[in-house]
N, C-alpha and C. Protein backbone atom coordinates (compact mmCIF):
# COMPACT_ATOMS: atom_id res chain seq x y z
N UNK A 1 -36.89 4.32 16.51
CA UNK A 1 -37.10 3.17 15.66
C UNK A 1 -35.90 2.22 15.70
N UNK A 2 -34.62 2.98 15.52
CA UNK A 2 -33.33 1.98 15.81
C UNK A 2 -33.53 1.53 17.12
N UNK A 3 -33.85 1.83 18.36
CA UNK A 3 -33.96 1.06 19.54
C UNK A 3 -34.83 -0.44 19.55
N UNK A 4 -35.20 -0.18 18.99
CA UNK A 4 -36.61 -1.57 18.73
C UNK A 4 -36.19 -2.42 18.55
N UNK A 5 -34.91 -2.76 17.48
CA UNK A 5 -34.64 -3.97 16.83
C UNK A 5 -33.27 -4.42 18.11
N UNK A 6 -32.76 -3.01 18.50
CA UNK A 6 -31.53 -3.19 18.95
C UNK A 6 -31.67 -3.97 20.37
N UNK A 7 -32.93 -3.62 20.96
CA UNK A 7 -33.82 -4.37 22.31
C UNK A 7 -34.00 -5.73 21.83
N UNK A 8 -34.78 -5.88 21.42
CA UNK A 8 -35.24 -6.87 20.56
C UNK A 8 -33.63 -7.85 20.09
N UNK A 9 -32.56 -7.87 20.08
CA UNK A 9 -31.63 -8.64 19.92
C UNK A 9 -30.95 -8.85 21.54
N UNK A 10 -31.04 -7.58 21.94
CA UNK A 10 -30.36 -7.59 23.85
C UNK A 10 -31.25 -9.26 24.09
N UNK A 11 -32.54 -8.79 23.97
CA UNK A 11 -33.48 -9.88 24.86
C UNK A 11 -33.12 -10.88 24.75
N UNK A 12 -33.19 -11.37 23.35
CA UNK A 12 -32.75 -12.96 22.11
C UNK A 12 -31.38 -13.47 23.10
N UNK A 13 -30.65 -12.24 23.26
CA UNK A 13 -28.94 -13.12 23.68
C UNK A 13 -28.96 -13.73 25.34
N UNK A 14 -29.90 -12.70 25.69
CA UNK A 14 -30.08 -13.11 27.18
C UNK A 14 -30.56 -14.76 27.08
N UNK A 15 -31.65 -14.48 26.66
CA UNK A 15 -32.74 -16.11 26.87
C UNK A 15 -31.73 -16.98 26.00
N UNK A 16 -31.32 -17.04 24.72
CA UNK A 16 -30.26 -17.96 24.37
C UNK A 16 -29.03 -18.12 25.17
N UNK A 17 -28.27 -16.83 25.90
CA UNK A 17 -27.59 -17.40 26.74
C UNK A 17 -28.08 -17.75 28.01
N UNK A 18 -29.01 -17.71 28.41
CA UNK A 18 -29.06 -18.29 30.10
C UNK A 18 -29.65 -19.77 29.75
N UNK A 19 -29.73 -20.46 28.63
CA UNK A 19 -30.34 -21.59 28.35
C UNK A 19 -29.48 -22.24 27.55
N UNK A 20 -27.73 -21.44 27.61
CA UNK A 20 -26.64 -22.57 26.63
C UNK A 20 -26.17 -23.37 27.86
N UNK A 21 -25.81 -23.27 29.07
CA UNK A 21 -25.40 -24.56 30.36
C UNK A 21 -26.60 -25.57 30.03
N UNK A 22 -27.48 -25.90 30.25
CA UNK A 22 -28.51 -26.83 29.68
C UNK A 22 -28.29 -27.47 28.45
N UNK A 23 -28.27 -26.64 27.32
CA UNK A 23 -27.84 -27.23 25.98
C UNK A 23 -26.63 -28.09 25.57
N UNK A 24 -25.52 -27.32 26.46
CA UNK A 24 -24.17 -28.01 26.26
C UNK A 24 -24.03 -28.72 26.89
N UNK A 25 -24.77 -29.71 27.70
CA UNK A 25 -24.57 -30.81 28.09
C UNK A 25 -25.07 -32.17 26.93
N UNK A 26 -25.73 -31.59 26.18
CA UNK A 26 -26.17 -32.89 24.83
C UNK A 26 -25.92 -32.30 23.48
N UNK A 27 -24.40 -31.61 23.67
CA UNK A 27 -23.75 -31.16 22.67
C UNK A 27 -23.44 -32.19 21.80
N UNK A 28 -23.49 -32.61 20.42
CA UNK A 28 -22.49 -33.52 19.84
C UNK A 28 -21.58 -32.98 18.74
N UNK A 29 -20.71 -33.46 18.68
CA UNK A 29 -19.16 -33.09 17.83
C UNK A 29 -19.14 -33.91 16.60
N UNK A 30 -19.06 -33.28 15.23
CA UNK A 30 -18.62 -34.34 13.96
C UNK A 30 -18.21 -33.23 12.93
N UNK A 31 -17.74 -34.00 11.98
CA UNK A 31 -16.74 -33.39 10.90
C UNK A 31 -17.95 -33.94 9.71
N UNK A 32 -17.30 -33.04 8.60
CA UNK A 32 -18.39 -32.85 7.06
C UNK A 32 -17.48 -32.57 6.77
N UNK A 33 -17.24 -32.85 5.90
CA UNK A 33 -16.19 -32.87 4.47
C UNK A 33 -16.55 -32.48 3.28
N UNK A 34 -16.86 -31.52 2.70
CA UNK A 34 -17.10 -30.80 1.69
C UNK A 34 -16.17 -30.73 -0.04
N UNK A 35 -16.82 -31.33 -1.04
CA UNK A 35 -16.01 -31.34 -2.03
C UNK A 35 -16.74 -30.58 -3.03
N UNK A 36 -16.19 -30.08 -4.18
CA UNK A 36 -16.59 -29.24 -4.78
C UNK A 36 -15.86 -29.17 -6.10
N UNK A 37 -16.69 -29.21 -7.28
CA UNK A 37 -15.55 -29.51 -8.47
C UNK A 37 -15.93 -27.95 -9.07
N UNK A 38 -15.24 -27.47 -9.61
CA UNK A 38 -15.19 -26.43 -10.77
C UNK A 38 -14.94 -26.68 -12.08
N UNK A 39 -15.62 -26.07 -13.15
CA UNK A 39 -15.57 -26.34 -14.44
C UNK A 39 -14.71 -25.32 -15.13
N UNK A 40 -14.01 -25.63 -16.17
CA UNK A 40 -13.33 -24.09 -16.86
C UNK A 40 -13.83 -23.13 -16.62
N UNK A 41 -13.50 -22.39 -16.62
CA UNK A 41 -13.76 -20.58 -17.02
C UNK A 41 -13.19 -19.93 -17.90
N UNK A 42 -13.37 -19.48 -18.60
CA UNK A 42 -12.72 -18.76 -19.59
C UNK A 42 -12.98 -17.57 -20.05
N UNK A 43 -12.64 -16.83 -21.15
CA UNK A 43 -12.43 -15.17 -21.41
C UNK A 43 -11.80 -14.93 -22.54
N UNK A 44 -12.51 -14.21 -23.82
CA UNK A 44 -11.37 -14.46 -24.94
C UNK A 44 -11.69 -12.95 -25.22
N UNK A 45 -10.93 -11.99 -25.67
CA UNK A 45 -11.16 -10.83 -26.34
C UNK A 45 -10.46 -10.57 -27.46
N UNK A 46 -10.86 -10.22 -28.42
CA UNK A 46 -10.33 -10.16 -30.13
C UNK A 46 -10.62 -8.97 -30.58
N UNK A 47 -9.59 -8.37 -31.30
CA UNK A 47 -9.72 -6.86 -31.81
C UNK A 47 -10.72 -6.87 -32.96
N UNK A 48 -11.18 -7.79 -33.54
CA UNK A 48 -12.08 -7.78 -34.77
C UNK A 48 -12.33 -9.67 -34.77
N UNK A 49 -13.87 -9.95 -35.56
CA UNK A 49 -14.10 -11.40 -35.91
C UNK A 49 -14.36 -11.07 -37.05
N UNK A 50 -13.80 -10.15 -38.16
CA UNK A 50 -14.24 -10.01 -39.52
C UNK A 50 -13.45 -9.53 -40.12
N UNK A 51 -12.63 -10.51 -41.03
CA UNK A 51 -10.95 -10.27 -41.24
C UNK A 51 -11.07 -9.18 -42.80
N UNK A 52 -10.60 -7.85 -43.34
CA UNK A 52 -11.04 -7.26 -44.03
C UNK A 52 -9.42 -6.74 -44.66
N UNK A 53 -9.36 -7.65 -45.92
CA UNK A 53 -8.01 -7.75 -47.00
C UNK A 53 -8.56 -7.16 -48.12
N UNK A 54 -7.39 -6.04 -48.82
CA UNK A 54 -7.13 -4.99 -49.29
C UNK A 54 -6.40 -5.53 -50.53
N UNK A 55 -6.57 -6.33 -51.58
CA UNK A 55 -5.75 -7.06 -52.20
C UNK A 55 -5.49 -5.66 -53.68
N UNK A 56 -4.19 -5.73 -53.56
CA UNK A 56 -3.45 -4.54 -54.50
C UNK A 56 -2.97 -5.29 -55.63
N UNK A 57 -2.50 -6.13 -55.56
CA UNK A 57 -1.67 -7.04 -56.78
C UNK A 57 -1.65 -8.29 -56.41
N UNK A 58 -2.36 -8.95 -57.74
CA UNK A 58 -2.66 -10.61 -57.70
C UNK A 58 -1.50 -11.22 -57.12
N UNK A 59 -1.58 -12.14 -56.54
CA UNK A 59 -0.40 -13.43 -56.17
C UNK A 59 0.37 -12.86 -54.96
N UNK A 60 0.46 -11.45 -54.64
CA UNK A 60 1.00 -10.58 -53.61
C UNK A 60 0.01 -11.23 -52.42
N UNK A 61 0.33 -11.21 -50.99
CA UNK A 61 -0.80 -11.60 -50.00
C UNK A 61 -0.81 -10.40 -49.40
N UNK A 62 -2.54 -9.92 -48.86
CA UNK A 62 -3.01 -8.86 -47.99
C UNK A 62 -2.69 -9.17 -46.41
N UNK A 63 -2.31 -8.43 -46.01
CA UNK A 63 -1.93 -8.80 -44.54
C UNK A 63 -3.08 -8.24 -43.12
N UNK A 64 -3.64 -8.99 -42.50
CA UNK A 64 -4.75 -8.16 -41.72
C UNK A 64 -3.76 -8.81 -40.23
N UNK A 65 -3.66 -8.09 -39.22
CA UNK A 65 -3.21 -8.89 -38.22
C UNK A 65 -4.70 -8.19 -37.06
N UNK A 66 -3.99 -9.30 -35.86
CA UNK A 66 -5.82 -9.59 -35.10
C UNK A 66 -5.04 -9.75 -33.78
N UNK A 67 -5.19 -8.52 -32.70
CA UNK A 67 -4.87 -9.06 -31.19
C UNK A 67 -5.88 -9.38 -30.46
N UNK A 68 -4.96 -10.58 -29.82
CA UNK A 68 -6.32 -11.54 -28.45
C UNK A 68 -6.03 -11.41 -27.35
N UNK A 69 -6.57 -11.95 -26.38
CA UNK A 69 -6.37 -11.82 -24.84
C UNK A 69 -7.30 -13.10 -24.54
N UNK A 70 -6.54 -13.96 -24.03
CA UNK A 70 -7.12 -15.03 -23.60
C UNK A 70 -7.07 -15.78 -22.25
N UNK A 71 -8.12 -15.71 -21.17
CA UNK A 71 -7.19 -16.05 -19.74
C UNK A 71 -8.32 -17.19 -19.56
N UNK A 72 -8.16 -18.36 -18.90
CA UNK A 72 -8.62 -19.59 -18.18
C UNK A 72 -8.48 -20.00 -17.23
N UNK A 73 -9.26 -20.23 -16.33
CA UNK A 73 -8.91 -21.39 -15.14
C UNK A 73 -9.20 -22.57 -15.37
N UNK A 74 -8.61 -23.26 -15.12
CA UNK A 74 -8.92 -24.61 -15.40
C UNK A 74 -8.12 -25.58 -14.21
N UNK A 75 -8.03 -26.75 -14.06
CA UNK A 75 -7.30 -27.43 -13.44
C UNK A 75 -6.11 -27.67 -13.90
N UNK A 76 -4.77 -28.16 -12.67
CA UNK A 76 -3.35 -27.77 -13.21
C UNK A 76 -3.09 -28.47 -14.21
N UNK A 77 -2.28 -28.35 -15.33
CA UNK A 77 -1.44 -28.92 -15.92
C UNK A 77 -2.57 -29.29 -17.49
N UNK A 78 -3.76 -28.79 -16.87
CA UNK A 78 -5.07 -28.68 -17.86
C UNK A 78 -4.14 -28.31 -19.75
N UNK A 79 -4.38 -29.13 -21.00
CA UNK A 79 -4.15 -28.07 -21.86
C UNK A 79 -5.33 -27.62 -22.29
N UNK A 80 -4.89 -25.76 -22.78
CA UNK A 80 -5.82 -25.36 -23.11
C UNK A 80 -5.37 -24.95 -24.88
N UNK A 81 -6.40 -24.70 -25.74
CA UNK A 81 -6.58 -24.81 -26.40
C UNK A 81 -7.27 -23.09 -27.45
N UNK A 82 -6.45 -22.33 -28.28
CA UNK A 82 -7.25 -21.32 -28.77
C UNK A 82 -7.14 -21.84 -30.69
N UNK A 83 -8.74 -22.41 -30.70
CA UNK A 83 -8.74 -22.49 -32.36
C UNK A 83 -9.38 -21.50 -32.88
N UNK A 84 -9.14 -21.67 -34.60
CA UNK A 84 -9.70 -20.47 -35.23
C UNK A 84 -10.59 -21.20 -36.66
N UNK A 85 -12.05 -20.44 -36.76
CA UNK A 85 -12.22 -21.03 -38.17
C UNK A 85 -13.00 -19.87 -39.10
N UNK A 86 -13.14 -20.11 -39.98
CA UNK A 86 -13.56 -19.28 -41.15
C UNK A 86 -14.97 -19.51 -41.26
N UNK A 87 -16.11 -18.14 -40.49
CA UNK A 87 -17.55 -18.55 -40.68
C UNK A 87 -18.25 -19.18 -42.15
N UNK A 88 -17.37 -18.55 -43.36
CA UNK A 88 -17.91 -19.08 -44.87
C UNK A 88 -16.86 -18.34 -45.54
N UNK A 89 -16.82 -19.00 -46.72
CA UNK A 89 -15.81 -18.55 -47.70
C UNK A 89 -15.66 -17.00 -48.00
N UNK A 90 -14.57 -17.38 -48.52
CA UNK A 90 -13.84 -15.44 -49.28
C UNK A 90 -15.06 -15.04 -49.29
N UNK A 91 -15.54 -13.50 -49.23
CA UNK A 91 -16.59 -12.95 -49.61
C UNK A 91 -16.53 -11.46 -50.06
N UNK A 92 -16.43 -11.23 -51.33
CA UNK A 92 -16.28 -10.20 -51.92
C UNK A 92 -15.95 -9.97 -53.44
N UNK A 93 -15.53 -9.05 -54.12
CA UNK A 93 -15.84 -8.73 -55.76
C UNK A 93 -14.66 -10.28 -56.17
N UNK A 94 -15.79 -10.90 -57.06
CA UNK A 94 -15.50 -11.76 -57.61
C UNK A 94 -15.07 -12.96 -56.93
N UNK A 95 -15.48 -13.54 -55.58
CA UNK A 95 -14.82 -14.19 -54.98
C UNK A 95 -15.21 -15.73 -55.27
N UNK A 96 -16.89 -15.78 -55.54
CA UNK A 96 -17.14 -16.75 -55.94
C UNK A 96 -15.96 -18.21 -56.92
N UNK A 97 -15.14 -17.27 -57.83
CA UNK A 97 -14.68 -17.84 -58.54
C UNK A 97 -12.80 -17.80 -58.42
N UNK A 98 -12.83 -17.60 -57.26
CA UNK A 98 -11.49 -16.97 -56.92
C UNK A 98 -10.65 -17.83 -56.21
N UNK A 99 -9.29 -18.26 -57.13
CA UNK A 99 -8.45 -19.51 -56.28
C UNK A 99 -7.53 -18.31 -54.69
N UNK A 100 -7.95 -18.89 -53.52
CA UNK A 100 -7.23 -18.24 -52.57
C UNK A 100 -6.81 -19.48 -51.66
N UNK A 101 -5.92 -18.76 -50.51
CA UNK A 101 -5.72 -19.44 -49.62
C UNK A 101 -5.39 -18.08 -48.52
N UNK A 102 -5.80 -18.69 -47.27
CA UNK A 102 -5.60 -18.37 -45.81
C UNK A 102 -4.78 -18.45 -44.77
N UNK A 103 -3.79 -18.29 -44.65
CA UNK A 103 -3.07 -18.71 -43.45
C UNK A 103 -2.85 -17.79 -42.43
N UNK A 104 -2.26 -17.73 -41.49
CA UNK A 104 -2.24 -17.29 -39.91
C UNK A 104 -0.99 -17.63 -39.40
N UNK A 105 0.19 -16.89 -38.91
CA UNK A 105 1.67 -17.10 -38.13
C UNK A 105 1.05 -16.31 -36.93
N UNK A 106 1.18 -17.38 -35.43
CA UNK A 106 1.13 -15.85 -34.23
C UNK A 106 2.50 -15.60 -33.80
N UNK A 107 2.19 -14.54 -32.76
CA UNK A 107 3.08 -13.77 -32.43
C UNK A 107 2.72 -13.89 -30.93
N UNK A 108 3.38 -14.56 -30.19
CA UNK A 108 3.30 -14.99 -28.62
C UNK A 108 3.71 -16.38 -27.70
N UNK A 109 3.52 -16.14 -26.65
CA UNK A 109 4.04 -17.20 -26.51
C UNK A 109 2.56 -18.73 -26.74
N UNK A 110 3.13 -20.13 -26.91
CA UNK A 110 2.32 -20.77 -27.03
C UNK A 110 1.50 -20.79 -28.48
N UNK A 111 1.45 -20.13 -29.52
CA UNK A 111 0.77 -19.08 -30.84
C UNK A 111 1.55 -20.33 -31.74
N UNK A 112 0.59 -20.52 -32.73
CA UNK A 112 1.14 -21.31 -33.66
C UNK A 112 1.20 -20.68 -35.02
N UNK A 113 1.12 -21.66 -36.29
CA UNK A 113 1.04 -20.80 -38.08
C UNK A 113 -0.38 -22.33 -37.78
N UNK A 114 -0.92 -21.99 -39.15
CA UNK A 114 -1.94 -22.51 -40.09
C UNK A 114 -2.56 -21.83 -41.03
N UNK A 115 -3.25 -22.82 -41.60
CA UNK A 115 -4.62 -22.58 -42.23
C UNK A 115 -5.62 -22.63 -42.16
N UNK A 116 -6.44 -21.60 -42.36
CA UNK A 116 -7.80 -21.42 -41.95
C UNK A 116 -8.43 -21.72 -43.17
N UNK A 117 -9.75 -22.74 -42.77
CA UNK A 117 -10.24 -23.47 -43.64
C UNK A 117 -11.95 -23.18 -43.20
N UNK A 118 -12.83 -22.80 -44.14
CA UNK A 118 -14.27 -23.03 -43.82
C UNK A 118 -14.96 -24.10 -43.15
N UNK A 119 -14.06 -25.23 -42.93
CA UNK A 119 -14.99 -26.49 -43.40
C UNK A 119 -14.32 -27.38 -41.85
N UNK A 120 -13.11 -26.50 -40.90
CA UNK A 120 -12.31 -27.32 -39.99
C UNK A 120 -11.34 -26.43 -39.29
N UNK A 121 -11.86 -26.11 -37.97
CA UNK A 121 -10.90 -25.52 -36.94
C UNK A 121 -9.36 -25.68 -36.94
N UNK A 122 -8.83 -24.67 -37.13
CA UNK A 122 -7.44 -24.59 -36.95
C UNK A 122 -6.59 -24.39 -35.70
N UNK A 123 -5.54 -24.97 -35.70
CA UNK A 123 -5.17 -24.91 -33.99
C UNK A 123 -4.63 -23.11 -33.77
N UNK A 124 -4.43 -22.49 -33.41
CA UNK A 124 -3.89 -21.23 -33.23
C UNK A 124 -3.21 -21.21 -31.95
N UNK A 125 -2.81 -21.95 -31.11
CA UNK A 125 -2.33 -21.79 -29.56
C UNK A 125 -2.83 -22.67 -28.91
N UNK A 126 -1.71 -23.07 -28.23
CA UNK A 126 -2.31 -23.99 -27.36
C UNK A 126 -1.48 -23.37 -25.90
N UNK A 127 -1.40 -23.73 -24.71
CA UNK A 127 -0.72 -23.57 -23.40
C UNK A 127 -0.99 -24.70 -22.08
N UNK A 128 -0.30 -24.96 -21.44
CA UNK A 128 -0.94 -25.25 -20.03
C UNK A 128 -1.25 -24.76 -18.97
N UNK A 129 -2.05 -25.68 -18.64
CA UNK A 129 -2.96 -24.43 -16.88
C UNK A 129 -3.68 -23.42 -17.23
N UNK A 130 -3.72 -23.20 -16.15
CA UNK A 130 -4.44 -21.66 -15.80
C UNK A 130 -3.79 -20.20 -16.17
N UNK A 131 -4.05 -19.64 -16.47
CA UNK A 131 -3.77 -17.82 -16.70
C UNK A 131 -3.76 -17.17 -17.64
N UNK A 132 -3.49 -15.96 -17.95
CA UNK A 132 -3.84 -15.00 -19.38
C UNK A 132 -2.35 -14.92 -20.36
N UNK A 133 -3.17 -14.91 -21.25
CA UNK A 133 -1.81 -15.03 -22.48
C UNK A 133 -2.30 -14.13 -23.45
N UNK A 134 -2.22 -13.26 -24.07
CA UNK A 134 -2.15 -12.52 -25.32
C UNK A 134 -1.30 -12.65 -26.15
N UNK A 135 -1.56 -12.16 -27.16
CA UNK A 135 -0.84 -12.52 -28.83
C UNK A 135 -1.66 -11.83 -29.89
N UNK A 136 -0.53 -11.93 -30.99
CA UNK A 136 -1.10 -11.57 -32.33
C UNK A 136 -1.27 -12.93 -33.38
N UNK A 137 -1.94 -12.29 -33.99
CA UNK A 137 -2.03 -13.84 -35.18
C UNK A 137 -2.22 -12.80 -36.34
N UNK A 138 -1.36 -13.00 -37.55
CA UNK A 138 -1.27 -12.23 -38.57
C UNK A 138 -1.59 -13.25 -39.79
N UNK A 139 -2.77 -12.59 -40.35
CA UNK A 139 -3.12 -13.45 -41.45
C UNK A 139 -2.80 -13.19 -42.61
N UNK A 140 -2.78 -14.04 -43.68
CA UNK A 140 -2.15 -13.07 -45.12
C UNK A 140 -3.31 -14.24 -46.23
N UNK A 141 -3.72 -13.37 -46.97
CA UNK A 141 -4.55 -14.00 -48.29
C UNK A 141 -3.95 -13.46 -49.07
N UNK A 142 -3.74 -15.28 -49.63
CA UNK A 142 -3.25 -15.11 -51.35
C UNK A 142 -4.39 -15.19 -52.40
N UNK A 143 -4.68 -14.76 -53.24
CA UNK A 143 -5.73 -14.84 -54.59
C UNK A 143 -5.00 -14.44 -55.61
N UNK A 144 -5.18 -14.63 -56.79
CA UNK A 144 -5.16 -14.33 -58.05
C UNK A 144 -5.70 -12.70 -58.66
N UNK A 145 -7.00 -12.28 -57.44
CA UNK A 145 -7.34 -11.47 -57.97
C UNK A 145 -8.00 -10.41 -57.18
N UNK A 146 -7.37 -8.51 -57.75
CA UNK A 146 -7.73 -7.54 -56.62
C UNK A 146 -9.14 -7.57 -56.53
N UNK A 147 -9.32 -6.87 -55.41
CA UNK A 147 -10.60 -6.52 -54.66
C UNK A 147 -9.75 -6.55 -53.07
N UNK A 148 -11.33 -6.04 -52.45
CA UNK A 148 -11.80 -5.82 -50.90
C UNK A 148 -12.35 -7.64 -50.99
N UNK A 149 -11.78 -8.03 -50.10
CA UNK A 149 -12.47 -9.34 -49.49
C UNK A 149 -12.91 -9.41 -47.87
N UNK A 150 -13.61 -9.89 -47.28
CA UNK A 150 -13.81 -10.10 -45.94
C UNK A 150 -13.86 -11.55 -45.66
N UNK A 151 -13.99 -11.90 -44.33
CA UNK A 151 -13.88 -13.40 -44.29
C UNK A 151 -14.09 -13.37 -42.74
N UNK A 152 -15.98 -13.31 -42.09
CA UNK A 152 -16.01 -13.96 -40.80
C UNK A 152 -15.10 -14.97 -40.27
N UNK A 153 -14.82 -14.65 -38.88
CA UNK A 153 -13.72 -15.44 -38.22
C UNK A 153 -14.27 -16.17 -36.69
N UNK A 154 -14.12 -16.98 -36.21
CA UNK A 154 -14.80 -17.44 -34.84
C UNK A 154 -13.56 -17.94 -34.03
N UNK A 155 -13.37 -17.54 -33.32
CA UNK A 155 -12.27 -18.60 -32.25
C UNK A 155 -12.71 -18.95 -31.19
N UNK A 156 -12.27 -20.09 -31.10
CA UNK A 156 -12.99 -20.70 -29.24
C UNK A 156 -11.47 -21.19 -28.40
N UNK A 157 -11.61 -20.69 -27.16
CA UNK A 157 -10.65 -20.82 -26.08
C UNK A 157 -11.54 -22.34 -25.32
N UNK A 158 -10.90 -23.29 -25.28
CA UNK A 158 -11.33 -24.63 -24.44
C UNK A 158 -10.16 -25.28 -24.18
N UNK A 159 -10.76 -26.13 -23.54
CA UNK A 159 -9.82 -27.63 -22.86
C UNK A 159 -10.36 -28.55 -23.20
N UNK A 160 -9.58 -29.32 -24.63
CA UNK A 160 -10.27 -30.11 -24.86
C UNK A 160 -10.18 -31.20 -24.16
C-alpha cells in the first residue's frame, strides 16, 4: 500500500521535470511585498477578583493583598496600562450604611497607590512595550464598623 503513493509521486517528478526546459523559457520574475499589522495581545493572572476584609476594630484598616502577572505584546514604546475597579459597593454585615474607603499601594515595578471606586477605574500600573511584569497591590479598608466585607474586583490590562 506504501508503494502506491510512493510510485505515484516518482511518475509526477518525472513528467514535471522533463517538461521544466519548455516552461523556463516563459518564466517571469516579480516581488510582493507583504504587510501585516498585529493587534495587542495580552494575559493577566490574579490570585483572587473578590477582595475578602476581616475588619477587627473600627477605624483600624483590613489588609487583603492580591498577586498579578501581566505580559503584552504590543508595539514598541506602546504604553500599557493595568486598571482596577470595584464590581459594586462594600458588601457585607451592615454595609449598606457603612462610611468606608478603599485604597491600593503596589509593590513592583511600574505599580502605583489609589482608590478604588465603584463608579471609575483606577490606574494600578502602567509600563512601556512589550513583556511580563508581576506585582502585588495591597489593599486596606477603612470603615467605622466590624464585620466580614467582600468587594468584587475587575482589572483590565490594555493600551490605551
Amino acid at each position: 500500500m506504501r508503494s502506491l503513493p510512493l510510485a505515484a509521486a516518482l511518475v509526477a517528478a518525472a513528467v514535471l521535470g522533463a517538461s521544466a526546459p519548455a516552461a523556463a523559457a516563459s518564466e517571469a520574475k516579480a516581488s510582493v511585498v507583504v504587510s501585516a499589522v498585529f493587534g495587542p495581545r495580552t494575559s493577566l493572572n490574579l490570585s483572587t477578583e473578590v477582595l475578602r476584609f476581616d475588619v477587627t476594630s473600627p477605624g483600624r484598616p483590613a489588609i487583603v493583598a492580591l498577586e498579578f502577572s501581566a505580559g503584552i505584546r504590543t508595539h514598541s514604546g506602546a504604553e500599557v496600562m493595568l486598571s482596577v475597579e470595584a464590581l459594586r459597593a462594600l458588601d457585607g454585615m451592615g454595609a449598606a450604611d457603612v462610611e468606608s474607603s478603599l485604597t491600593f499601594v503596589g509593590e513592583g515595578e511600574g505599580t502605583s497607590a489609589g482608590t478604588v471606586d465603584p463608579k471609575a477605574l483606577a490606574v494600578a500600573g502602567r509600563w512601556q512595550g512589550s513583556g511580563h511584569r508581576t506585582g502585588r497591590l495591597i489593599f486596606s479598608l477603612r470603615t467605622a464598623a466590624t464585620g466580614t466585607y467582600t468587594i468584587p474586583v475587575r482589572f483590565v490590562l490594555s493600551t490605551p
